[in-house]
N, C-alpha and C. Protein backbone atom coordinates (compact mmCIF):
# COMPACT_ATOMS: atom_id res chain seq x y z
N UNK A 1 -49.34 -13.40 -19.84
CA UNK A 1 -50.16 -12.27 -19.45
C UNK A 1 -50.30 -12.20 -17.93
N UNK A 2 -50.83 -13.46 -17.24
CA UNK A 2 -50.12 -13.41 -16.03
C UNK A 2 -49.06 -12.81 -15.21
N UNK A 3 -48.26 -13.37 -15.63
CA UNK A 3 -47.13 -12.67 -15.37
C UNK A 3 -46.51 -10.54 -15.42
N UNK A 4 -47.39 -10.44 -16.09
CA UNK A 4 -47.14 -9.13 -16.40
C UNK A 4 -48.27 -8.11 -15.28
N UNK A 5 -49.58 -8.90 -15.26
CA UNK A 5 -50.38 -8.71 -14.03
C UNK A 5 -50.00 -8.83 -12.80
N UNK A 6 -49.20 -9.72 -12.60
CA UNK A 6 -48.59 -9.93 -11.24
C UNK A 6 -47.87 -8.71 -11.03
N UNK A 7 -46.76 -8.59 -12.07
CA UNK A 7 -45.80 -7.49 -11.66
C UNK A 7 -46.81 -5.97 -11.75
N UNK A 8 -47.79 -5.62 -12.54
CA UNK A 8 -49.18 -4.15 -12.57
C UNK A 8 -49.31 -4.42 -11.00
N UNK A 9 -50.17 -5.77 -10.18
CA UNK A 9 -50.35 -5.77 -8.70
C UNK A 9 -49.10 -5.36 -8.05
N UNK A 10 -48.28 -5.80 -8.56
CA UNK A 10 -46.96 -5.62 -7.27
C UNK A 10 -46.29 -4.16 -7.16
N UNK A 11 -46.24 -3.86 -8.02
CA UNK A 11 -46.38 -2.15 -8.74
C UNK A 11 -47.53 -1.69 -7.97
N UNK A 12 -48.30 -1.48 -8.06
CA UNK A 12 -49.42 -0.34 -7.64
C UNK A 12 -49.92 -1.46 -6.24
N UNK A 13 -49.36 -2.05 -5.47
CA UNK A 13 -49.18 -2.53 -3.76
C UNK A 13 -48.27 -1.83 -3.51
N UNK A 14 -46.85 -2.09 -4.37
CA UNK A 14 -45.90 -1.31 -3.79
C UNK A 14 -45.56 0.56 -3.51
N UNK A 15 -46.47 0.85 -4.51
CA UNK A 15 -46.71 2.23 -4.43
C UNK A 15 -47.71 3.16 -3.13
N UNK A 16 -48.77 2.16 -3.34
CA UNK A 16 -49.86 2.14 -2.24
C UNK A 16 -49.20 2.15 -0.84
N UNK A 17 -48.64 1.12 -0.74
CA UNK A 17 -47.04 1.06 0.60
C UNK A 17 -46.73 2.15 0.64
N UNK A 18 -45.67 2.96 -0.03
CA UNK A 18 -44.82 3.47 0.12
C UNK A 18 -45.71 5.44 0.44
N UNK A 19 -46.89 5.33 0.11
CA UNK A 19 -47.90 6.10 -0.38
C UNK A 19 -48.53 6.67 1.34
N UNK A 20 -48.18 5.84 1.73
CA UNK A 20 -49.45 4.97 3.13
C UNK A 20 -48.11 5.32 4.15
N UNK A 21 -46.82 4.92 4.08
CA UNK A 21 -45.76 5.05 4.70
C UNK A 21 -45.30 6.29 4.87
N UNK A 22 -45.44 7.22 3.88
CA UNK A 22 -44.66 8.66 4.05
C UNK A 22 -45.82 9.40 4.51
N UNK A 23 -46.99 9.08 4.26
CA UNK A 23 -48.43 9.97 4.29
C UNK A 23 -48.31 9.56 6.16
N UNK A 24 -48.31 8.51 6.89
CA UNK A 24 -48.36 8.00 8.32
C UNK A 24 -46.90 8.95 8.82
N UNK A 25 -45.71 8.57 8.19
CA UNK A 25 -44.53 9.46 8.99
C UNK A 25 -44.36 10.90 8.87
N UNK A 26 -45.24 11.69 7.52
CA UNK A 26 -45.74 13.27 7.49
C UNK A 26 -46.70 13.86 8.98
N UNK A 27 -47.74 12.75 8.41
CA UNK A 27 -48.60 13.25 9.96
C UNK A 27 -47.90 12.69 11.20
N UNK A 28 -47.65 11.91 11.10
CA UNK A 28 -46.70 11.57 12.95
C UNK A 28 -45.55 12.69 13.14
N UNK A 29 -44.88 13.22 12.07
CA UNK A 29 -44.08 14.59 12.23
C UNK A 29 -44.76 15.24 12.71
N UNK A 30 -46.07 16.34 11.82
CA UNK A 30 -46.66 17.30 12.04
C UNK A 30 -47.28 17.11 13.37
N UNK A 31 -47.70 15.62 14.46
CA UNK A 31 -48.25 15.94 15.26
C UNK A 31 -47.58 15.91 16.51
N UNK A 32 -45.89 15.49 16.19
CA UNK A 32 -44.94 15.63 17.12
C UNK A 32 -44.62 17.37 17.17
N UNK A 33 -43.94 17.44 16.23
CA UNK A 33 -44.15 18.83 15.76
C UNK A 33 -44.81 19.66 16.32
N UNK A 34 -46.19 20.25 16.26
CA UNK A 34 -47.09 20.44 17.07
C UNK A 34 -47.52 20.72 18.27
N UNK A 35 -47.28 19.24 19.20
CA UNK A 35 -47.58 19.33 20.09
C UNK A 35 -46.24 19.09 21.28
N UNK A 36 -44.95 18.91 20.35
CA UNK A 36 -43.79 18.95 21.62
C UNK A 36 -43.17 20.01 21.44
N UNK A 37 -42.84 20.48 20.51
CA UNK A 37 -42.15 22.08 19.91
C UNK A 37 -42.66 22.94 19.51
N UNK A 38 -44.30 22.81 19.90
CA UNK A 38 -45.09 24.23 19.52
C UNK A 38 -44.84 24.66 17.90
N UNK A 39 -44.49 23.76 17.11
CA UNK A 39 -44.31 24.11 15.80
C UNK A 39 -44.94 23.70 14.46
N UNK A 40 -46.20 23.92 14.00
CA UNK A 40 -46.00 23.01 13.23
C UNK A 40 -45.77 23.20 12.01
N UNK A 41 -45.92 21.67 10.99
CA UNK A 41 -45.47 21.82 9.75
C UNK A 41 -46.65 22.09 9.05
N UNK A 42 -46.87 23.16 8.48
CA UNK A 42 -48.01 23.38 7.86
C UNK A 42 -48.44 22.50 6.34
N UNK A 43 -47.59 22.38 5.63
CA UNK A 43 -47.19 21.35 4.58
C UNK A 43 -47.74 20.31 4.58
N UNK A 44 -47.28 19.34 5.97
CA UNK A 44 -47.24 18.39 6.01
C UNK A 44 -48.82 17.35 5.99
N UNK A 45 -49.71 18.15 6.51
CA UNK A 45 -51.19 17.65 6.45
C UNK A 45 -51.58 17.75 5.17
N UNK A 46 -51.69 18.94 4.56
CA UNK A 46 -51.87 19.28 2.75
C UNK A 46 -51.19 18.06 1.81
N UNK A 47 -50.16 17.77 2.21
CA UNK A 47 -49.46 16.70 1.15
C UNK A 47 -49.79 15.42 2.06
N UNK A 48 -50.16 15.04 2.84
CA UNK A 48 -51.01 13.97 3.97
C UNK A 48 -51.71 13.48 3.05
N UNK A 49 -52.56 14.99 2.75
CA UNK A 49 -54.19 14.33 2.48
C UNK A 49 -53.57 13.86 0.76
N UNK A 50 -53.11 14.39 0.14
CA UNK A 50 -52.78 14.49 -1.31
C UNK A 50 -51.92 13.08 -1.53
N UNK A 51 -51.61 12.23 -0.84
CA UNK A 51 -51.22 11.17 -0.55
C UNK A 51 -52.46 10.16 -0.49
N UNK A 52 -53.45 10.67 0.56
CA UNK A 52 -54.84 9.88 0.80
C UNK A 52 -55.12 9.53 -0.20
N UNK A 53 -55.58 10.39 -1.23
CA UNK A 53 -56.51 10.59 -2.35
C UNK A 53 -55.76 10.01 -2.91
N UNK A 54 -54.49 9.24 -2.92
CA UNK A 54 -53.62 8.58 -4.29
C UNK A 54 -54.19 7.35 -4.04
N UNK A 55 -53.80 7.11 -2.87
CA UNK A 55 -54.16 5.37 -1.67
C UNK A 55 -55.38 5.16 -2.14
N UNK A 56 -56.39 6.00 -2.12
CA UNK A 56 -57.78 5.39 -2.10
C UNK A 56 -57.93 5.06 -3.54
N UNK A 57 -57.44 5.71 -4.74
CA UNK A 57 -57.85 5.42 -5.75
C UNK A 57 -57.94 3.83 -6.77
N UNK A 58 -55.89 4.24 -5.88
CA UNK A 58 -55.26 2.98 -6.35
C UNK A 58 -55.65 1.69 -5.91
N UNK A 59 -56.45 2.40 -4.20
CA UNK A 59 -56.75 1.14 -3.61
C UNK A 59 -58.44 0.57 -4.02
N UNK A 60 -58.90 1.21 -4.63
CA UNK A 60 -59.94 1.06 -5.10
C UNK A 60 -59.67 0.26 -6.47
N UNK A 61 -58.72 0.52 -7.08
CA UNK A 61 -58.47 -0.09 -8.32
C UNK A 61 -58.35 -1.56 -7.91
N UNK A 62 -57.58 -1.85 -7.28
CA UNK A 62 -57.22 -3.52 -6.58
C UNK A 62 -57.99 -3.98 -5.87
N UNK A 63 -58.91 -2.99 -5.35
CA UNK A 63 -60.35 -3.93 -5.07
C UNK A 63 -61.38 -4.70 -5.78
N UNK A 64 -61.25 -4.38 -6.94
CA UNK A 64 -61.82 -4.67 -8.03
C UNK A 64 -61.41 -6.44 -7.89
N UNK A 65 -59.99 -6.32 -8.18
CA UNK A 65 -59.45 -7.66 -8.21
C UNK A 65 -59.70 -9.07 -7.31
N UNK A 66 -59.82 -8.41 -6.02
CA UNK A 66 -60.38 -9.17 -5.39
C UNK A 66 -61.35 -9.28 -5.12
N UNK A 67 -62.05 -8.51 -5.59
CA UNK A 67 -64.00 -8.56 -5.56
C UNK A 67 -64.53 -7.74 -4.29
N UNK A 68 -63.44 -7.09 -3.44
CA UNK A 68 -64.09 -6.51 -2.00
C UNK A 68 -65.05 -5.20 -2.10
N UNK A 69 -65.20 -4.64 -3.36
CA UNK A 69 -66.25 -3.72 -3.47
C UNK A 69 -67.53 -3.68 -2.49
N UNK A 70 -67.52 -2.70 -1.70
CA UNK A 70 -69.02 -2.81 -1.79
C UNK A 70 -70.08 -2.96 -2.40
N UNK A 71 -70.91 -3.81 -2.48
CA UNK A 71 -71.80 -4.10 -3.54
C UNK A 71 -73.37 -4.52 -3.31
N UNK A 72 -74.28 -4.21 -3.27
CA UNK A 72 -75.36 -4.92 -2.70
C UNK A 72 -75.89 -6.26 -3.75
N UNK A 73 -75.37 -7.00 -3.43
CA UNK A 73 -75.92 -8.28 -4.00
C UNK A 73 -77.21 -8.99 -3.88
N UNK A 74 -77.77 -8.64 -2.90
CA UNK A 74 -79.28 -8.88 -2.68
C UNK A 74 -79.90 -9.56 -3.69
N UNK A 75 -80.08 -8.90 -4.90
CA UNK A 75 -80.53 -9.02 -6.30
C UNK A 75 -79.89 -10.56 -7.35
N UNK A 76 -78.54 -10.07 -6.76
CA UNK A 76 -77.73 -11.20 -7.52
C UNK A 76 -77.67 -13.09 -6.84
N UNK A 77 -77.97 -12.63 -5.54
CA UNK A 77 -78.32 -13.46 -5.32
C UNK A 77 -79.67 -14.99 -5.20
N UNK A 78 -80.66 -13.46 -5.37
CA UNK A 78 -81.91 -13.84 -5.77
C UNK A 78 -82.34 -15.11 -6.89
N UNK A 79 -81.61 -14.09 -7.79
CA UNK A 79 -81.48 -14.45 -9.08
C UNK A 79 -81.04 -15.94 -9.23
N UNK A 80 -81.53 -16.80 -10.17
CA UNK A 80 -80.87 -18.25 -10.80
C UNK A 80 -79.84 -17.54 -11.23
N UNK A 81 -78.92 -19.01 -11.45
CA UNK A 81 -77.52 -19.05 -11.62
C UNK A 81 -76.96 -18.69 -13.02
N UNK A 82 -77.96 -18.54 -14.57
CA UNK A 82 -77.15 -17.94 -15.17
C UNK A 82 -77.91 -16.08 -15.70
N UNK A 83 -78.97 -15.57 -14.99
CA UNK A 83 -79.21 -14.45 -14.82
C UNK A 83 -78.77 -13.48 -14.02
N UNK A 84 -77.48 -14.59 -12.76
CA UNK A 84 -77.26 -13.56 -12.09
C UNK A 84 -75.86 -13.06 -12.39
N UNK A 85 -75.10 -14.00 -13.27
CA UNK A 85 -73.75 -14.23 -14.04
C UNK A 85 -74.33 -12.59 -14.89
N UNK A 86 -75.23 -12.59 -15.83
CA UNK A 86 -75.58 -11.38 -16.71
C UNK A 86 -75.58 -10.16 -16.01
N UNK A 87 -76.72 -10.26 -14.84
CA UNK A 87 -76.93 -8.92 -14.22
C UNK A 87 -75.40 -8.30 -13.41
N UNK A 88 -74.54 -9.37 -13.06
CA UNK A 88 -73.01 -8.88 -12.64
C UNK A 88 -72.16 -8.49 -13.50
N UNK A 89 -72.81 -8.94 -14.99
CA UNK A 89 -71.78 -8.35 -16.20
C UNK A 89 -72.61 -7.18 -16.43
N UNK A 90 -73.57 -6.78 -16.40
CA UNK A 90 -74.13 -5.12 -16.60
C UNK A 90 -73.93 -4.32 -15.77
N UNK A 91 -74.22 -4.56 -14.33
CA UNK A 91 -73.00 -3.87 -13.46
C UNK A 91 -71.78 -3.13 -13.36
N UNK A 92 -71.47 -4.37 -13.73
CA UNK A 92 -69.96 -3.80 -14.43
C UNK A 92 -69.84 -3.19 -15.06
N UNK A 93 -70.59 -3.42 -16.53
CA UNK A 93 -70.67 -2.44 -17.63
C UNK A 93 -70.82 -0.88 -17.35
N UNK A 94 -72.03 -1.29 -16.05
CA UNK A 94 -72.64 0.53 -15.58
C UNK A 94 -71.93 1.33 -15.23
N UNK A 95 -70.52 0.27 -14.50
CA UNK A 95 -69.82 1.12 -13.54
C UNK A 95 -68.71 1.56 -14.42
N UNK A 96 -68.51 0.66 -15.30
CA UNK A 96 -67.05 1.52 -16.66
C UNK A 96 -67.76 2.62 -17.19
N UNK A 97 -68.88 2.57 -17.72
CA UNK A 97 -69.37 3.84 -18.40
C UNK A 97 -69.50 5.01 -17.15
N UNK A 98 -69.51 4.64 -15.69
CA UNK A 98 -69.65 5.43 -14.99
C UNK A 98 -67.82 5.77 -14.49
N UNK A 99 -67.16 5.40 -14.91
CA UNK A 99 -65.87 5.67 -14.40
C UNK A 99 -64.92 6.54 -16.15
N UNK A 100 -65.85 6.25 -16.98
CA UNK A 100 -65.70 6.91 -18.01
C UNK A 100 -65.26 8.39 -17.94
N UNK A 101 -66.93 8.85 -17.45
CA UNK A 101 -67.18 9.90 -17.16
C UNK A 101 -66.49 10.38 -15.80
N UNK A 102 -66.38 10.19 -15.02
CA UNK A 102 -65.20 10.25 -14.30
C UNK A 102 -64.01 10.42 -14.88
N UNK A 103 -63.07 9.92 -15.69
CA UNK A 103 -62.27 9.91 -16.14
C UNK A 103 -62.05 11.18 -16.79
N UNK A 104 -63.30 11.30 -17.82
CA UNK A 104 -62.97 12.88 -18.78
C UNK A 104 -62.93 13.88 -17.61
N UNK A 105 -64.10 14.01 -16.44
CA UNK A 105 -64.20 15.29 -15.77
C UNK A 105 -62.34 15.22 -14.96
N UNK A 106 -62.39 13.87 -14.62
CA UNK A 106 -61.18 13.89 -13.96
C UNK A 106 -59.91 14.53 -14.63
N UNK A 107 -59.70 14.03 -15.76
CA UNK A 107 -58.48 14.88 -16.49
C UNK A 107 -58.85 16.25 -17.03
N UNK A 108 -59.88 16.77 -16.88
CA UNK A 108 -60.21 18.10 -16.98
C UNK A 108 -59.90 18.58 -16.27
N UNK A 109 -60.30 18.34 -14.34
CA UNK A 109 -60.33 18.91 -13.87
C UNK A 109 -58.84 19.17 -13.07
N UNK A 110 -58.22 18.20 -13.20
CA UNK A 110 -56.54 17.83 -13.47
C UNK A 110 -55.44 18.80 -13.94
N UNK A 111 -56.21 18.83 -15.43
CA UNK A 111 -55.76 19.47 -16.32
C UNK A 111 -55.81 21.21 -15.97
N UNK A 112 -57.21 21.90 -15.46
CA UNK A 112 -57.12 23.26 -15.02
C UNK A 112 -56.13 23.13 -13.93
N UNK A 113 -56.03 22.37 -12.96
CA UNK A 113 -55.35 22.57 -11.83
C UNK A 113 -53.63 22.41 -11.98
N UNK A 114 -53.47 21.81 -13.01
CA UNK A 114 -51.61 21.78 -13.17
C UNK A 114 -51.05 22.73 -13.01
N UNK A 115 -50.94 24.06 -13.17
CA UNK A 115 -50.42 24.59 -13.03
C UNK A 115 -50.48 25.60 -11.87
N UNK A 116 -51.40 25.53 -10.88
CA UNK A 116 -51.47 26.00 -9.55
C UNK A 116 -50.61 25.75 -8.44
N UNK A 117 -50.09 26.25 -7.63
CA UNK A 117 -49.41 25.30 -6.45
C UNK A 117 -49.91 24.86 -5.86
N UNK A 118 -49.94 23.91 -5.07
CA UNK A 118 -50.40 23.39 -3.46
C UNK A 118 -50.48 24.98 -2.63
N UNK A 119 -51.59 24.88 -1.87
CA UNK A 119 -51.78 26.13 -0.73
C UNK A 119 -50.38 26.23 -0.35
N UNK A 120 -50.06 25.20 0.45
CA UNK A 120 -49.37 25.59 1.66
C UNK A 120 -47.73 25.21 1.19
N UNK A 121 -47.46 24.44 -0.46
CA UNK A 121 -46.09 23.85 -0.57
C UNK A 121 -45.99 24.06 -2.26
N UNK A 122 -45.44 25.35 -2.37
CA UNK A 122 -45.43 25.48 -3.68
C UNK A 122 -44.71 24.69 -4.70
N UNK A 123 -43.89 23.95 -4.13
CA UNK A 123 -43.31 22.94 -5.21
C UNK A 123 -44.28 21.75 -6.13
N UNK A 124 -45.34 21.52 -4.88
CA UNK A 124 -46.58 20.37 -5.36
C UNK A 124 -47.57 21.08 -6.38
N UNK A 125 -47.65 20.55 -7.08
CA UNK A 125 -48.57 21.40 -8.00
C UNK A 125 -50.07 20.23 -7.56
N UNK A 126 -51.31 21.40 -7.54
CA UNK A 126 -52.24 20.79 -7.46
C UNK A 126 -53.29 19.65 -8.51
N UNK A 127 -52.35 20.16 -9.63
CA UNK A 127 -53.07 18.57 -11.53
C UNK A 127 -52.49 17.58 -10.07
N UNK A 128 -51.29 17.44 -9.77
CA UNK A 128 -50.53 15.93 -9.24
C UNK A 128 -50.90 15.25 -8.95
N UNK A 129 -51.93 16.39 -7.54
CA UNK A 129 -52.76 15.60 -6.82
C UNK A 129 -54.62 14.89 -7.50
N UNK A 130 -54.89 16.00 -8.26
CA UNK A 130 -56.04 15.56 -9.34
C UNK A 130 -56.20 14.87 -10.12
N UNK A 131 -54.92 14.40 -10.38
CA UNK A 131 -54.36 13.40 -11.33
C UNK A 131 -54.88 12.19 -11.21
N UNK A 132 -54.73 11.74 -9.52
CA UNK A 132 -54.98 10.66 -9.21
C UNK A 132 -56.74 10.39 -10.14
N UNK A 133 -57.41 10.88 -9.90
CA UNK A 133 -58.48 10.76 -10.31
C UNK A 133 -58.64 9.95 -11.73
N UNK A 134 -58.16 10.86 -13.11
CA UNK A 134 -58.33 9.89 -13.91
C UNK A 134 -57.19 8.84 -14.19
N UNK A 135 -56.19 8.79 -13.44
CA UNK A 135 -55.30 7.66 -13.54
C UNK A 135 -55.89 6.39 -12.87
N UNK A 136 -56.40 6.91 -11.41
CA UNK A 136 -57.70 5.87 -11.03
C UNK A 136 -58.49 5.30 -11.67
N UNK A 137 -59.36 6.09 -12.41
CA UNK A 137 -60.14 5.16 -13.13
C UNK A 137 -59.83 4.48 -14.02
N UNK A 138 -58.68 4.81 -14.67
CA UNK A 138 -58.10 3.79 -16.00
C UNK A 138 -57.55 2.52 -15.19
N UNK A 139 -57.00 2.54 -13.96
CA UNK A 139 -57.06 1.54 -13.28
C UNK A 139 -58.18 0.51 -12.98
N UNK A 140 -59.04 1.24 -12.26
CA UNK A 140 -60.18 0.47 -12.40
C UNK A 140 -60.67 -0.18 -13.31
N UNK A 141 -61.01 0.36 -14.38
CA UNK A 141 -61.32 -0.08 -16.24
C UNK A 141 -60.59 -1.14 -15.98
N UNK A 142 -58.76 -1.55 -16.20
CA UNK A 142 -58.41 -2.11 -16.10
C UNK A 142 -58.63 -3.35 -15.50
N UNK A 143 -58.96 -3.16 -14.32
CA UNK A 143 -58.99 -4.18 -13.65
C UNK A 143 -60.11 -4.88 -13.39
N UNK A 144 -61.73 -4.24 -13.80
CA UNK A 144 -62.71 -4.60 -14.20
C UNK A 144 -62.48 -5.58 -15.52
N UNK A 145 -61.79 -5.02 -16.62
CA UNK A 145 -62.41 -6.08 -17.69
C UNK A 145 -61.08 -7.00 -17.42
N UNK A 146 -60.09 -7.46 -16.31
CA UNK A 146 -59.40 -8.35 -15.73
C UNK A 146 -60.20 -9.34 -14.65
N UNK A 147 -61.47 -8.80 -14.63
CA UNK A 147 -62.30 -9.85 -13.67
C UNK A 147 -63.45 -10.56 -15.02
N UNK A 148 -63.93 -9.83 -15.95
CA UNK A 148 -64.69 -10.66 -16.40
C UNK A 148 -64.41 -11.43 -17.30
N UNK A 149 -63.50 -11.97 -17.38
CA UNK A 149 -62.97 -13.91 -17.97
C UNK A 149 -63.22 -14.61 -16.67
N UNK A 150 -63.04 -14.05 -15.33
CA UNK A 150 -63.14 -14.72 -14.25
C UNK A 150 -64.64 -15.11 -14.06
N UNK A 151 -65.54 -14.49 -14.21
CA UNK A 151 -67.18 -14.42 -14.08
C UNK A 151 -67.49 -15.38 -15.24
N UNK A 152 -66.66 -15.04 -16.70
CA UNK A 152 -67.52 -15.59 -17.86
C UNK A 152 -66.57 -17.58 -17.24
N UNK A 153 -65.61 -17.13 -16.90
CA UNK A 153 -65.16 -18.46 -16.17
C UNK A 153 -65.90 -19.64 -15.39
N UNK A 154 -66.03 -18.79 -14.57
CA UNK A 154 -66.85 -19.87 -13.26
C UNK A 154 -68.61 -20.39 -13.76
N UNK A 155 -68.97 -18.87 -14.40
CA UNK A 155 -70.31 -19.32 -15.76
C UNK A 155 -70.59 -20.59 -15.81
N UNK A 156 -69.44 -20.84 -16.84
CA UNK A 156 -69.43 -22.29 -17.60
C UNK A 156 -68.61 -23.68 -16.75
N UNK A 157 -68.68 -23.22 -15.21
CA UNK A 157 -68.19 -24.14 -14.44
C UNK A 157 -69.58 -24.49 -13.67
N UNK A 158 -70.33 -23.91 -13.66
CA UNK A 158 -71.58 -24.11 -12.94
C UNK A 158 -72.80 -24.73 -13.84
């Protein structure tokens, strides 16, 4: 199972890369573009940002993994050592049922938009970019209940 996780991380790093790479050499066009040939690419910011919104999702998903969430722990810390193990597993819980709902509005709102174009690049259809949304959160899900064997782990190490 390992193994198959490794290659899900290396997959959605490598995408995130490549995501992050064309989205940086679109806008470094459009602002050469722009400002040396008086020309620009109008496209190129619209599918920029539609790139962003992939990065952040995905990159939000793999934050999970490494725990870098923002999080106010204040509470958890407070807490003795096996109430605060619980209150980090309801958390969690709050935040799947909250990425749930996310998820349905997300493929709804996905779903009206498929068949629209992009403003400015009619080949991009705008679901593509909406997409990210509930594909995000099934990521996340994912990778949430991939951390708590790690929590129920260290639990019973303490």
């Amino acid at each position: 199972m390992n193994k198959l996780f490794k290659v899900y991380d290396f997959i959605l790093e490598s995408v995130m890369t490549i995501f992050f790479t064309v989205m940086v050499l679109l806008l470094f066009g459009e602002v050469v573009s722009r400002f040396l040939f008086n020309f620009p690419i109008m496209w190129s910011e619209e599918i920029g940002r539609y790139l962003f919104i992939w990065i952040v999702y995905i990159g939000s998903a793999q934050a999970f993994i490494e725990r870098r969430h923002l999080r106010v722990d204040f509470l958890l810390k407070k807490l003795r050592s096996p109430y605060n193990t619980y209150l980090e597993l309801i958390l969690y819980f709050m935040i799947m049922v909250f990425l749930f709902f996310v998820f349905l509005y997300g493929l709804k709102y996905a779903g009206m938009n498929l068949d629209k174009p992009a403003y400015s690049f009619k080949y991009i259809r705008l679901g593509w970019a909406y997409a990210s949304i509930p594909i995000g959160s099934i990521f996340m899900v994912l990778n949430i209940i991939r951390i708590i064997p790690v929590i129920l782990k260290n639990k019973r190490e303490e």
